[in-house]
Every structure is written in C-alpha cells, then in structure tokens.
N, C-alpha and C. Protein backbone atom coordinates (compact mmCIF):
# COMPACT_ATOMS: atom_id res chain seq x y z
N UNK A 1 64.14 -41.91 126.66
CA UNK A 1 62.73 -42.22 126.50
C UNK A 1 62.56 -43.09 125.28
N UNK A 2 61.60 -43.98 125.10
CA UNK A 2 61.81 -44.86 124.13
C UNK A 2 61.11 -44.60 122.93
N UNK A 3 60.08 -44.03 123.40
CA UNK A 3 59.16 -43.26 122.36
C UNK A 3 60.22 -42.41 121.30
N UNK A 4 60.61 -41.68 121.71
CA UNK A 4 61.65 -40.74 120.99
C UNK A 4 62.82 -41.26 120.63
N UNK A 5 63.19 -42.11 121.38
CA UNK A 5 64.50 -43.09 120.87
C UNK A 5 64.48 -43.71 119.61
N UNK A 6 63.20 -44.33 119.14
CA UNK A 6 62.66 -44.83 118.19
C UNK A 6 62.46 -44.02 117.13
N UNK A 7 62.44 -42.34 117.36
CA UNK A 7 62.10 -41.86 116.10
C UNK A 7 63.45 -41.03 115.15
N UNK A 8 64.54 -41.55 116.58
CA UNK A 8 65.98 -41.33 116.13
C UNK A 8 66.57 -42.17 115.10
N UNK A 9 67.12 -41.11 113.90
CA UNK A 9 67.52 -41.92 112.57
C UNK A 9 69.14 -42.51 113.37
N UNK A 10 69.91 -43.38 112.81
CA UNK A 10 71.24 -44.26 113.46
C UNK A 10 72.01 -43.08 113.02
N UNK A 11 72.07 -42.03 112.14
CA UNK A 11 72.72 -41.22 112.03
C UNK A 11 72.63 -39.94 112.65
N UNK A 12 71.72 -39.78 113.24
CA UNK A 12 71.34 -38.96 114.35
C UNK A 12 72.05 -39.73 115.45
N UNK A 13 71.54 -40.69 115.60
CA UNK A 13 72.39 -41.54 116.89
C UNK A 13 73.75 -41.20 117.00
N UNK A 14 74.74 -41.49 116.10
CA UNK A 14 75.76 -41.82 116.12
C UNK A 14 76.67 -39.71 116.02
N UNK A 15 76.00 -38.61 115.33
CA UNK A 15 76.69 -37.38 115.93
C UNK A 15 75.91 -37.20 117.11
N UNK A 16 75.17 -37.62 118.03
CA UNK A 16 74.96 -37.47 119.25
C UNK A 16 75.64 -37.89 120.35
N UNK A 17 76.36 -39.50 120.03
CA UNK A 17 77.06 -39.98 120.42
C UNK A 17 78.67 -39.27 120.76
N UNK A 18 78.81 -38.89 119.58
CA UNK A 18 80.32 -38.14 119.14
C UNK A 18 79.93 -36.98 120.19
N UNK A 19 79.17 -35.74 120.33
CA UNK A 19 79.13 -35.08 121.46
C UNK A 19 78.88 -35.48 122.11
N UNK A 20 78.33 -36.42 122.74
CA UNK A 20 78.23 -36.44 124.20
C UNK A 20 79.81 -36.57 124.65
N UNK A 21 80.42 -37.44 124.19
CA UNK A 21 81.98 -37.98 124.21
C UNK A 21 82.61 -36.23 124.49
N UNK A 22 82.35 -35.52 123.68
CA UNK A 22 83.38 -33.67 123.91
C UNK A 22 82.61 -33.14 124.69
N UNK A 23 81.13 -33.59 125.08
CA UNK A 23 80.96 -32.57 126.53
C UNK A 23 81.17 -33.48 127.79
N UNK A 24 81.31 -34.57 127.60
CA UNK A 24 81.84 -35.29 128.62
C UNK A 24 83.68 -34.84 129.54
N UNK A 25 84.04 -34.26 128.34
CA UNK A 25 85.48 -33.62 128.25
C UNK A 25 85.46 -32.55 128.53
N UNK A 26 84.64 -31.66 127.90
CA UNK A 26 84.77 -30.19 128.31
C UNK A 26 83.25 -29.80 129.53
N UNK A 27 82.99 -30.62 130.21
CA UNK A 27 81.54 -30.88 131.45
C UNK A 27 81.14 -29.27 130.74
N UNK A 28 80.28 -29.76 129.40
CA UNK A 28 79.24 -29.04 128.89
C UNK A 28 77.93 -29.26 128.92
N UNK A 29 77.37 -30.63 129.37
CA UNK A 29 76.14 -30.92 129.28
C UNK A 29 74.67 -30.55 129.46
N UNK A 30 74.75 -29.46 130.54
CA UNK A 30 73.92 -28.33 130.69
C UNK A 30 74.05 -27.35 129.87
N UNK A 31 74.91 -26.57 129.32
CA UNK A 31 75.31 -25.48 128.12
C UNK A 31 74.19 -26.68 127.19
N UNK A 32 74.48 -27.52 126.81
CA UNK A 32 74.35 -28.19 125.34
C UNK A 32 73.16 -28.80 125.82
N UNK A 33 72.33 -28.97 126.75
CA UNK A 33 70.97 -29.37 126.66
C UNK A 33 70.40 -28.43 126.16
N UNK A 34 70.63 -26.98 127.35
CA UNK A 34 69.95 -25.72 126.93
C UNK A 34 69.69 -25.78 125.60
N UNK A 35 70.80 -25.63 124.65
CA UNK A 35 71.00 -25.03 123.22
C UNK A 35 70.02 -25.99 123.03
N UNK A 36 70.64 -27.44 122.90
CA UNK A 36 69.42 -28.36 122.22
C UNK A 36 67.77 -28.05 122.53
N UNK A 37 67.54 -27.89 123.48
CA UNK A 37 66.53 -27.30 124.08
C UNK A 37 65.86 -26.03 123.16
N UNK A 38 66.55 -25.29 123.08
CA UNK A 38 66.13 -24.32 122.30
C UNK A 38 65.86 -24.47 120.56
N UNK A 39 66.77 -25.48 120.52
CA UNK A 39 66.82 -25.92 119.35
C UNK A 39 65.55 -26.33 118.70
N UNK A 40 64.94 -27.13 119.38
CA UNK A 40 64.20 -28.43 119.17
C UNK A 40 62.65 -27.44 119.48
N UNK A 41 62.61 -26.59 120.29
CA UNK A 41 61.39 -25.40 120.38
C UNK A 41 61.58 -24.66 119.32
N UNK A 42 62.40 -24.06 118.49
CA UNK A 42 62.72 -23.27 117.76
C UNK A 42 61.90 -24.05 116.25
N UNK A 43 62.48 -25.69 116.02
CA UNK A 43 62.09 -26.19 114.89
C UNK A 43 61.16 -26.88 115.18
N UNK A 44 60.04 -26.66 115.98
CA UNK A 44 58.90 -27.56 116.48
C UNK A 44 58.23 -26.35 115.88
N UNK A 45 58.13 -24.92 116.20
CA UNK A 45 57.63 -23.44 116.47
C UNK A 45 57.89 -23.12 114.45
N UNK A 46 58.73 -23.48 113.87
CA UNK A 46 58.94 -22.49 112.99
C UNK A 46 59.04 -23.97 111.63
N UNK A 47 58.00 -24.00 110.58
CA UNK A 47 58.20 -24.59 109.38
C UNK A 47 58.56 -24.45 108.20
N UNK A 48 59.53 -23.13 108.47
CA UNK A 48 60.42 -23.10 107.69
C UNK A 48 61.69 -23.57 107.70
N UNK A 49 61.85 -23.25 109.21
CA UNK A 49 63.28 -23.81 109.56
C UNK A 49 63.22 -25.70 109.47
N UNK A 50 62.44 -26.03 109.91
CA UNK A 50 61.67 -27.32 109.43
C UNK A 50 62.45 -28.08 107.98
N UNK A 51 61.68 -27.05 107.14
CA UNK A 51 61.86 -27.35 106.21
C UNK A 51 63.39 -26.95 105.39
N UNK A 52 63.67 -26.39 106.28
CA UNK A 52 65.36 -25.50 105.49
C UNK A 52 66.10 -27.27 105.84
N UNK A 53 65.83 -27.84 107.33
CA UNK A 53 66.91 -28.67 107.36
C UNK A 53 66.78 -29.92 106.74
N UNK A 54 65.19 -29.66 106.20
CA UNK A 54 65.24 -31.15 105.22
C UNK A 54 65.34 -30.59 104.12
N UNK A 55 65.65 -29.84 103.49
CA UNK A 55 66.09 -29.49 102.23
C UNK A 55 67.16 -30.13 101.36
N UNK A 56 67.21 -30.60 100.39
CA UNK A 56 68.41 -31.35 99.53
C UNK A 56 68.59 -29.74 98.69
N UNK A 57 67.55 -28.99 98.10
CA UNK A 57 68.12 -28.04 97.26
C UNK A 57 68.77 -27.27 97.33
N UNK A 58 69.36 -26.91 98.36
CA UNK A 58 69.63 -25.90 99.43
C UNK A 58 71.91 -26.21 98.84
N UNK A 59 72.53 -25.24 98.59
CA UNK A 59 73.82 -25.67 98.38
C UNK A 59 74.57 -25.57 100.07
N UNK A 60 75.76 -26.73 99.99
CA UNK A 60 76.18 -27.66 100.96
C UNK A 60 76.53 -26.12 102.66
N UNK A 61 77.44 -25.35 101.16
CA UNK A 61 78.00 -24.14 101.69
C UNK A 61 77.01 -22.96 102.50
N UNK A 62 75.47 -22.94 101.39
CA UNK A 62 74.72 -21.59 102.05
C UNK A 62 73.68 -22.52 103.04
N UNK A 63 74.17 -23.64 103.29
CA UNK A 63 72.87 -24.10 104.24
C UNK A 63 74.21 -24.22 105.36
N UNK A 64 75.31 -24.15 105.61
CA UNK A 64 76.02 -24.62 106.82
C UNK A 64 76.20 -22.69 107.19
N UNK A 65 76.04 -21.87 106.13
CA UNK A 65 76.17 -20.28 106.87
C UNK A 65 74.90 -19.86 107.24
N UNK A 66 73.80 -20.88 106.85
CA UNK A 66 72.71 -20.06 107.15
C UNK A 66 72.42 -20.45 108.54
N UNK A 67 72.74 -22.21 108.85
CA UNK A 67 72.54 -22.64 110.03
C UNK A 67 73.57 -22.30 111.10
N UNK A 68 74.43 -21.42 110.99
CA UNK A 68 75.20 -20.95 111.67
C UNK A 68 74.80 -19.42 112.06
N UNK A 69 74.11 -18.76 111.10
CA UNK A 69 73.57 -17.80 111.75
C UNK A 69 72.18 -18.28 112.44
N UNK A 70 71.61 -19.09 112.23
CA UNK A 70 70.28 -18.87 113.01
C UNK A 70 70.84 -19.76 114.51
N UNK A 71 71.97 -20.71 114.80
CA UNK A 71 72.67 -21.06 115.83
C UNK A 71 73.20 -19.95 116.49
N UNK A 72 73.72 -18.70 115.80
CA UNK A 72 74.28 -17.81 116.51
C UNK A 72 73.04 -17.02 117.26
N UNK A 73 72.21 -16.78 116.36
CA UNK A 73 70.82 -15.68 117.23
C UNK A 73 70.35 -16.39 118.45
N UNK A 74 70.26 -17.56 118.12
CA UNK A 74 69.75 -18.23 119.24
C UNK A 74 70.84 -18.79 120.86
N UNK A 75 72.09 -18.24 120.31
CA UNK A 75 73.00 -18.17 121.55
C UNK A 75 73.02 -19.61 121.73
N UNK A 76 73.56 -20.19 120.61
CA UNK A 76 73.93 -21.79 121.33
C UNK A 76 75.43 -22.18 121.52
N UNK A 77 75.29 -22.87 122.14
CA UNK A 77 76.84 -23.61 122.45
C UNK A 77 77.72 -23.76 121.56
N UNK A 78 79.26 -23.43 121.63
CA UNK A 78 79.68 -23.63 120.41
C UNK A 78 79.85 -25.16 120.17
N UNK A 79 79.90 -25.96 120.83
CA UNK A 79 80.09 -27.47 120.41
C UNK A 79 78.90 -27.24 119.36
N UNK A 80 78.02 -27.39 119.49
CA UNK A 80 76.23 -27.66 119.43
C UNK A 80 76.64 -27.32 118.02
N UNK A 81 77.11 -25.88 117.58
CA UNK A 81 77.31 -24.74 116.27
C UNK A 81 78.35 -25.88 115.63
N UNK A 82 79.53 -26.01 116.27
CA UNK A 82 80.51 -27.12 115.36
C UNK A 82 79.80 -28.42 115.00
N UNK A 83 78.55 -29.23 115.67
CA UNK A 83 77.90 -30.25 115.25
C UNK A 83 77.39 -29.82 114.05
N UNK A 84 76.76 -28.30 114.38
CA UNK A 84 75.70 -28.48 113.16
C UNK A 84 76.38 -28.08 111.62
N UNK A 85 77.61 -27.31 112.20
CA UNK A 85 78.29 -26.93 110.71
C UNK A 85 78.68 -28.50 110.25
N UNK A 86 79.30 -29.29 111.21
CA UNK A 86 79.34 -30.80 110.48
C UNK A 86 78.59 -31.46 109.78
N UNK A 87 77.53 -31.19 110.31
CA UNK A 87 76.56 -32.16 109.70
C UNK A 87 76.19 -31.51 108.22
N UNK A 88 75.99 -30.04 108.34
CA UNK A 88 75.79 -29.30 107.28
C UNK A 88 76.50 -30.02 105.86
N UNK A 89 78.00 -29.39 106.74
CA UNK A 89 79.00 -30.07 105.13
C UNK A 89 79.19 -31.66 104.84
N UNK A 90 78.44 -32.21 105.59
CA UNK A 90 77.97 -33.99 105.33
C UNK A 90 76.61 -33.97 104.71
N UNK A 91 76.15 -32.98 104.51
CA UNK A 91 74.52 -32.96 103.49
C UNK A 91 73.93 -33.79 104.80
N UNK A 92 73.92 -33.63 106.15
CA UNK A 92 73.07 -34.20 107.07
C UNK A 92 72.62 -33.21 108.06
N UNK A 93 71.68 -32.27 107.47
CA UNK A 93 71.52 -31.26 108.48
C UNK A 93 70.14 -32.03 108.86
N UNK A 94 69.60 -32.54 107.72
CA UNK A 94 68.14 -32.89 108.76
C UNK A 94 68.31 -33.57 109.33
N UNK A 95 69.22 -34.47 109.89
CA UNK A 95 69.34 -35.17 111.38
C UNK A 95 69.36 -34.57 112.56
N UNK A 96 69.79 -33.07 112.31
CA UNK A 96 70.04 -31.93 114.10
C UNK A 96 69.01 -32.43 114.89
N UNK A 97 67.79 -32.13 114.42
CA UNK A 97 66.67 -32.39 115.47
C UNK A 97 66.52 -33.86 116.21
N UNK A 98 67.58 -35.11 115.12
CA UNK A 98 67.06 -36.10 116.05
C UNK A 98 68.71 -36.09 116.88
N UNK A 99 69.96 -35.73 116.76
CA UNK A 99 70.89 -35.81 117.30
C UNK A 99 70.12 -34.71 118.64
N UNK A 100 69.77 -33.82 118.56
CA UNK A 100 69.86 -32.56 119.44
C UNK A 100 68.73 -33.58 120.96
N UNK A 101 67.50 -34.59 119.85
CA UNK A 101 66.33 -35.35 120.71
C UNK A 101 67.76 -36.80 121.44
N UNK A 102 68.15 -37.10 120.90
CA UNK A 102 69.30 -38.70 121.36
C UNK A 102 69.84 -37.57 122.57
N UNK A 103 71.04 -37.03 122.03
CA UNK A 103 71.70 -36.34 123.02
C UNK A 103 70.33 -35.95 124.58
N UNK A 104 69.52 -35.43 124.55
CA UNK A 104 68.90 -35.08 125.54
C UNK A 104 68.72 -36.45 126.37
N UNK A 105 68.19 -37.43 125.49
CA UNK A 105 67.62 -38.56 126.12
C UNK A 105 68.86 -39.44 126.66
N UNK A 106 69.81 -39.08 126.02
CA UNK A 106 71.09 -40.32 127.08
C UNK A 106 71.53 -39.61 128.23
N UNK A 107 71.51 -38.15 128.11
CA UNK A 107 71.57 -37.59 129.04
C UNK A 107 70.79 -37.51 130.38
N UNK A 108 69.48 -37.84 129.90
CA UNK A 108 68.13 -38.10 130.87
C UNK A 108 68.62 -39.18 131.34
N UNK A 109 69.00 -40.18 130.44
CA UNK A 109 69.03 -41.82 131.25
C UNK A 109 70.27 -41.52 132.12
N UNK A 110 71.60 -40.96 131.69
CA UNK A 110 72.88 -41.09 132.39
C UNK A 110 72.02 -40.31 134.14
N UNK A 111 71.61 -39.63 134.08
CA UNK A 111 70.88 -38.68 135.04
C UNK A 111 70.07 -39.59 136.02
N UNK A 112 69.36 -40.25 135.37
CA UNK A 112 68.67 -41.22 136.19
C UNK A 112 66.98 -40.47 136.08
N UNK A 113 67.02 -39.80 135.12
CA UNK A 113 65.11 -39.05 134.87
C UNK A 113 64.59 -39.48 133.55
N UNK A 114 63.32 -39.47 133.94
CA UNK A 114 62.62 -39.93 132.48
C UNK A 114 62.08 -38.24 131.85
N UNK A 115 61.14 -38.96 131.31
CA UNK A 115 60.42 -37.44 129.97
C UNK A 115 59.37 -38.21 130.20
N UNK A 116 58.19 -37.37 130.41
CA UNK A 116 57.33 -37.24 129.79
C UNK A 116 56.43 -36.21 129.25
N UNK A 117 55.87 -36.88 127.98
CA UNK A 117 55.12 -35.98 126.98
C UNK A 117 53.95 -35.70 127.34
N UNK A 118 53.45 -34.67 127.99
CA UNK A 118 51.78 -34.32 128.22
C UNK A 118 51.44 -33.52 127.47
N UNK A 119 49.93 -34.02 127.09
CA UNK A 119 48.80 -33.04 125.56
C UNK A 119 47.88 -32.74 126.70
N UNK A 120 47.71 -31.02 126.85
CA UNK A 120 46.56 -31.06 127.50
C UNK A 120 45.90 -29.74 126.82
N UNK A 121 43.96 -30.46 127.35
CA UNK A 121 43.18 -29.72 126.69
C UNK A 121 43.47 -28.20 126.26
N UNK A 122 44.20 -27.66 128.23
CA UNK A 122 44.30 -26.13 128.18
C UNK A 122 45.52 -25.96 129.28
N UNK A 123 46.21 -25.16 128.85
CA UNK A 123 47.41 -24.95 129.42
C UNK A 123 47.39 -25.38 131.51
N UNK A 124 48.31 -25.68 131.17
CA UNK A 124 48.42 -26.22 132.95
C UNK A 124 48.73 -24.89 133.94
N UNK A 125 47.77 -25.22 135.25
CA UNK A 125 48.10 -23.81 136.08
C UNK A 125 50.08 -24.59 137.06
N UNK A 126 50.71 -23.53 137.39
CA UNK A 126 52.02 -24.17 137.99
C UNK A 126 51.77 -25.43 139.05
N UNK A 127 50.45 -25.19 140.27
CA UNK A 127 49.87 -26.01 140.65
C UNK A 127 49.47 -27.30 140.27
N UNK A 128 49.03 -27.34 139.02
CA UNK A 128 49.02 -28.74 138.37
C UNK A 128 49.67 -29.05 137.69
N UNK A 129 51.28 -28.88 137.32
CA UNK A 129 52.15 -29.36 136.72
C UNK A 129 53.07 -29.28 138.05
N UNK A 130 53.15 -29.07 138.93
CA UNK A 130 53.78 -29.58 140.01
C UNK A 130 53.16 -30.79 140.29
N UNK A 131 51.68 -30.95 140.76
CA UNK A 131 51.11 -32.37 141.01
C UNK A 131 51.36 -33.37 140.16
N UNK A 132 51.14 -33.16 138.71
CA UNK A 132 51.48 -34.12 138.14
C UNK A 132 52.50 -34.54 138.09
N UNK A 133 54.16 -33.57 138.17
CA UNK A 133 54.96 -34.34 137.95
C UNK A 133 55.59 -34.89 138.95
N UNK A 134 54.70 -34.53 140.39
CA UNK A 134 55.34 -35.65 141.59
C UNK A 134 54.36 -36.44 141.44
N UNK A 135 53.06 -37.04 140.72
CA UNK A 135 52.41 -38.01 140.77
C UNK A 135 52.93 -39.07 139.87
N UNK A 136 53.98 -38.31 138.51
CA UNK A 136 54.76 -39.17 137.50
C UNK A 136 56.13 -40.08 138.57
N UNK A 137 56.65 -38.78 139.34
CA UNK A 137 58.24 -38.98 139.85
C UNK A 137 57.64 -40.22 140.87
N UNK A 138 56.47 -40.11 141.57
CA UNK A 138 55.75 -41.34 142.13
C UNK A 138 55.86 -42.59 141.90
N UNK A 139 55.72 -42.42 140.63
CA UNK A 139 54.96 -43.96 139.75
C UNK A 139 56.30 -44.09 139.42
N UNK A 140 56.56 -43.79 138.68
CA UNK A 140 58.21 -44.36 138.56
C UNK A 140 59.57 -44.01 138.58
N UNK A 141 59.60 -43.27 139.81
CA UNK A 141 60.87 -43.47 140.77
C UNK A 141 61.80 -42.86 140.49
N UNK A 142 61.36 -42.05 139.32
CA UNK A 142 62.82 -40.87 139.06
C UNK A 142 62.32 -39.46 139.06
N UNK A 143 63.17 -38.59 139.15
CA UNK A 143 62.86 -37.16 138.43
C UNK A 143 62.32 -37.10 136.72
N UNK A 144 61.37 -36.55 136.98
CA UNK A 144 60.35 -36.52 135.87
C UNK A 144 60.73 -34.65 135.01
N UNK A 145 60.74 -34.56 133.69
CA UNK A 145 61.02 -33.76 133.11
C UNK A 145 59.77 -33.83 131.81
N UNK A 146 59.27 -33.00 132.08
CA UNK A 146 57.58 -33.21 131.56
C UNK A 146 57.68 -31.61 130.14
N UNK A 147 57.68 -32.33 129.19
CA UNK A 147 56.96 -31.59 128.16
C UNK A 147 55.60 -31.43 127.94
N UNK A 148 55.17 -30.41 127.85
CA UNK A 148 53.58 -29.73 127.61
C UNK A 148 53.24 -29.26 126.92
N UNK A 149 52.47 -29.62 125.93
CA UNK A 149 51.61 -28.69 125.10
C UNK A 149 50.41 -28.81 124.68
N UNK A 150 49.58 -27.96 124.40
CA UNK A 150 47.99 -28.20 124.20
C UNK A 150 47.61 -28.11 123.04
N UNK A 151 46.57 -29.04 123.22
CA UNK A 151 45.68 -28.98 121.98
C UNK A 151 44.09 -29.02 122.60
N UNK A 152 43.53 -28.12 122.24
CA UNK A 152 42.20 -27.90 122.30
C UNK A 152 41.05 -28.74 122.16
N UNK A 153 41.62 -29.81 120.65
CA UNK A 153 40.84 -30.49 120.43
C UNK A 153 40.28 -31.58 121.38
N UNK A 154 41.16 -32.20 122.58
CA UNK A 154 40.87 -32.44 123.33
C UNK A 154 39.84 -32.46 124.30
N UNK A 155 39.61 -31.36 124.29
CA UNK A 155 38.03 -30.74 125.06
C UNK A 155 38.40 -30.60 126.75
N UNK A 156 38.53 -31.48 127.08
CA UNK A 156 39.28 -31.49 128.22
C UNK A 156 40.05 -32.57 128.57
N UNK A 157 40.61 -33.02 130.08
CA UNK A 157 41.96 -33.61 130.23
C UNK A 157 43.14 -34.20 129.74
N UNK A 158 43.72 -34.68 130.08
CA UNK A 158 45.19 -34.90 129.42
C UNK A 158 45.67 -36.02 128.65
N UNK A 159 46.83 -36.15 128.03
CA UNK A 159 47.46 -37.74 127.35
C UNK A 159 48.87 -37.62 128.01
N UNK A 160 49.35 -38.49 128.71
CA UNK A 160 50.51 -38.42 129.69
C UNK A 160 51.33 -39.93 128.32
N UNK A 161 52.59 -39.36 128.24
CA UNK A 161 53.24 -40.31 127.53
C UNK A 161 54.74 -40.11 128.35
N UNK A 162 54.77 -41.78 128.77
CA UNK A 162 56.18 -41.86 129.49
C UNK A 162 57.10 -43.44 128.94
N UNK A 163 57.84 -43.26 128.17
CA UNK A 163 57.95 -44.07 127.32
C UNK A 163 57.46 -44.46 125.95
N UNK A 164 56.94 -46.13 126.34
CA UNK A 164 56.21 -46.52 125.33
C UNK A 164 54.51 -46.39 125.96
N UNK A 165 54.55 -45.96 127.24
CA UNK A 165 53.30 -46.35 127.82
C UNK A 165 52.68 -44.88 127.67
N UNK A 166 51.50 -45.11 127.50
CA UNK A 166 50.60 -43.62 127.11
C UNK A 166 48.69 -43.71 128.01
N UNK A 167 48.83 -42.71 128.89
CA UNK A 167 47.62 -42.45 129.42
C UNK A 167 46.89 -41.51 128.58
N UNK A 168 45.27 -42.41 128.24
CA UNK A 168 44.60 -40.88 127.89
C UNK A 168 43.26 -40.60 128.52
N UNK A 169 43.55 -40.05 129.14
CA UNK A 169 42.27 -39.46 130.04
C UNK A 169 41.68 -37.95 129.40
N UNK A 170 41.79 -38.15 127.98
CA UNK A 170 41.06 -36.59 127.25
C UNK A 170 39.11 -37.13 127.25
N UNK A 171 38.89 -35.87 127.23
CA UNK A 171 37.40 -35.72 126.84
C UNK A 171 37.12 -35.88 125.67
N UNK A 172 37.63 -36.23 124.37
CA UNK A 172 37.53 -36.55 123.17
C UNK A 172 37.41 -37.96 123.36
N UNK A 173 38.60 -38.56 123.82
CA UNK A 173 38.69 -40.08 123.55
C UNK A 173 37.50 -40.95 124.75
N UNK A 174 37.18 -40.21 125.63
CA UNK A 174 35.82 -40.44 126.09
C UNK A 174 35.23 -40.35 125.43
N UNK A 175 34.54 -39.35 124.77
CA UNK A 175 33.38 -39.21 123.74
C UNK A 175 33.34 -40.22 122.59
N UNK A 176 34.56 -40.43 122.08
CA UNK A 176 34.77 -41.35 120.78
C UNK A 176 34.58 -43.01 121.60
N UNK A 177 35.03 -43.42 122.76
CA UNK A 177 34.43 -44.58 123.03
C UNK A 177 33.01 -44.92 123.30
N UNK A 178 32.95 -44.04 124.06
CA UNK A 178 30.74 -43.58 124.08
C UNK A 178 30.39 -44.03 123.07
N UNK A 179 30.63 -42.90 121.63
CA UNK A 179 30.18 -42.74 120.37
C UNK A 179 30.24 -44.42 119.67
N UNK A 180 31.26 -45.20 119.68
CA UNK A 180 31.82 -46.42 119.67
C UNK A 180 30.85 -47.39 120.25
N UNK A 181 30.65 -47.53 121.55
CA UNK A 181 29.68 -48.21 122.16
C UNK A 181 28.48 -48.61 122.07
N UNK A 182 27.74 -47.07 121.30
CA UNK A 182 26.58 -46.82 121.29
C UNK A 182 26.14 -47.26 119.87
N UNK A 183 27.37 -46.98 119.36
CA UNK A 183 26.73 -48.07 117.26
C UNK A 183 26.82 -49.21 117.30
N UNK A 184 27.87 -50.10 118.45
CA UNK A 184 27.55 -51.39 118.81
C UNK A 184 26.19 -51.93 119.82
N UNK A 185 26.22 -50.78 120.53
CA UNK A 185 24.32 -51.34 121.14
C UNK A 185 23.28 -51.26 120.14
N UNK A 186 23.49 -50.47 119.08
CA UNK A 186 22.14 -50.06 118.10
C UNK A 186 21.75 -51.68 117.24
C-alpha cells in the first residue's frame, strides 16, 4: 500500500526485507503476518509500549529482554522475536512497527491484495464490511484486506483509504464544506 509504504523509515525497509528472505525459506509467512499483526494492534492499543520502542534512554541490553518478554506473551514467531532482539542490540527497536507495516505490505503485493484503511463513524455490522469489501475487491480487482476503526467524531459515514487515493463520505466533512460554502455566500 503506498500510503504506508511512505511512512516506512529505509531502515525499517531493509530488516523487513532480510525476513521476508528467512520466511521465504522456512514458508513462514502466515506465522509472521499473524505475529506482525498482533504486533502492530498491540503498539497502536498501548503508549507505553509506543513509547518503550522509541526510547534512546532505555539500556541496549534491558530493552532487547524486555522486548522479548512482551514478544513472548504475545506468542509471536520466533523469526519475528530474533528480528526484534536484532534490532534491539542495533539501538533500532523503534523501527519494529515500520519493518512489522513493510513486511505485511510486500507480502500483500507478492499476494496480489491491497489494504485498505476505513474510519468509520460507528463500528461496522459483519453485513457491511462484507459489502464494502466486495465493493473495494470490485473497484480494483484484488482481494481487499480492510482495516477498521472508528472515530465518532465523524458523526456518521466513512473515509475509505486505498493507497494514495482516499474517499470521504463522513458527516463531518459534509458539514465542514456546508459550513465553508456558506461564509463564501455571506
């Protein structure tokens, strides 16, 4: 996805690269989405952990045992655990999240599926996240793998992001063009 491709540091790129190469060898790529998967919910969900992996103060040694236990609770792959102790003792732990985001996305492309990112007002019933994502797999021609999450502020409907291209059909950004319109008629 390009959106996210873009927010990958080259050093994120490049230990993402290096695993894909050992699960290509050991056909881990499902094990190691999962983990990443979990990964990437885990430090989206929690700002501490956030903040543990951008930490410089943190010594080289108690940040590669600490990220090894919170890799272990969370039952990840051991490749995934050997990336992150690497990166640890390279003082590059805050890259996991964009190696764990690259790795998913070359994997999407090798796959032949896109991502997309949907904001919606209020959680989706299964019914309408089935429609939408055969109305996405529609439009452009692959298996669609749709992230969701809401924000309220919205008021109602959605922001569909597939790529660089972004739909917003929210009830906010209606209101704010209205609101917009109406100080240019005055």
């Amino acid at each position: 996805m390009a959106a996210s491709a873009s927010k990958v540091s080259g050093v994120a790129q490049r230990y993402a690269t290096a695993l894909f190469d050992l699960a290509d060898e050991k056909q881990a790529h499902d094990a190691i989405a999962e983990s990443f998967g979990v990964i990437l919910r885990a430090v989206e969900e929690s700002s501490d952990l956030k903040a543990f992996l951008a930490s410089r103060q943190i010594a080289t040694d108690a940040k590669a045992s600490a990220i090894a236990a919170v890799l272990d609770s969370l039952n990840a792959h051991p490749l995934v655990r050997n990336l992150a102790g690497l990166m640890a003792s390279n003082n590059r732990l805050e890259a996991l999240p964009g190696a764990a985001q690259a790795y998913l996305d070359e994997l999407a492309k090798r796959r032949g599926e896109i991502t997309a990112e949907v904001v919606a007002a209020q959680p989706l019933s299964e019914a309408q996240s089935a429609a939408l994502s055969e109305q996405l797999r529609a439009a452009h021609g692959a298996k669609v793998n749709m992230s969701v999450s809401v924000d309220p502020s919205l008021i109602g409907g959605l922001i569909v992001k597939v790529g660089s291209k972004m739909i917003d059909s929210s009830m906010k950004s209606k209101l704010l063009k209205m609101q917009l319109a109406m100080k240019g008629a005055a």
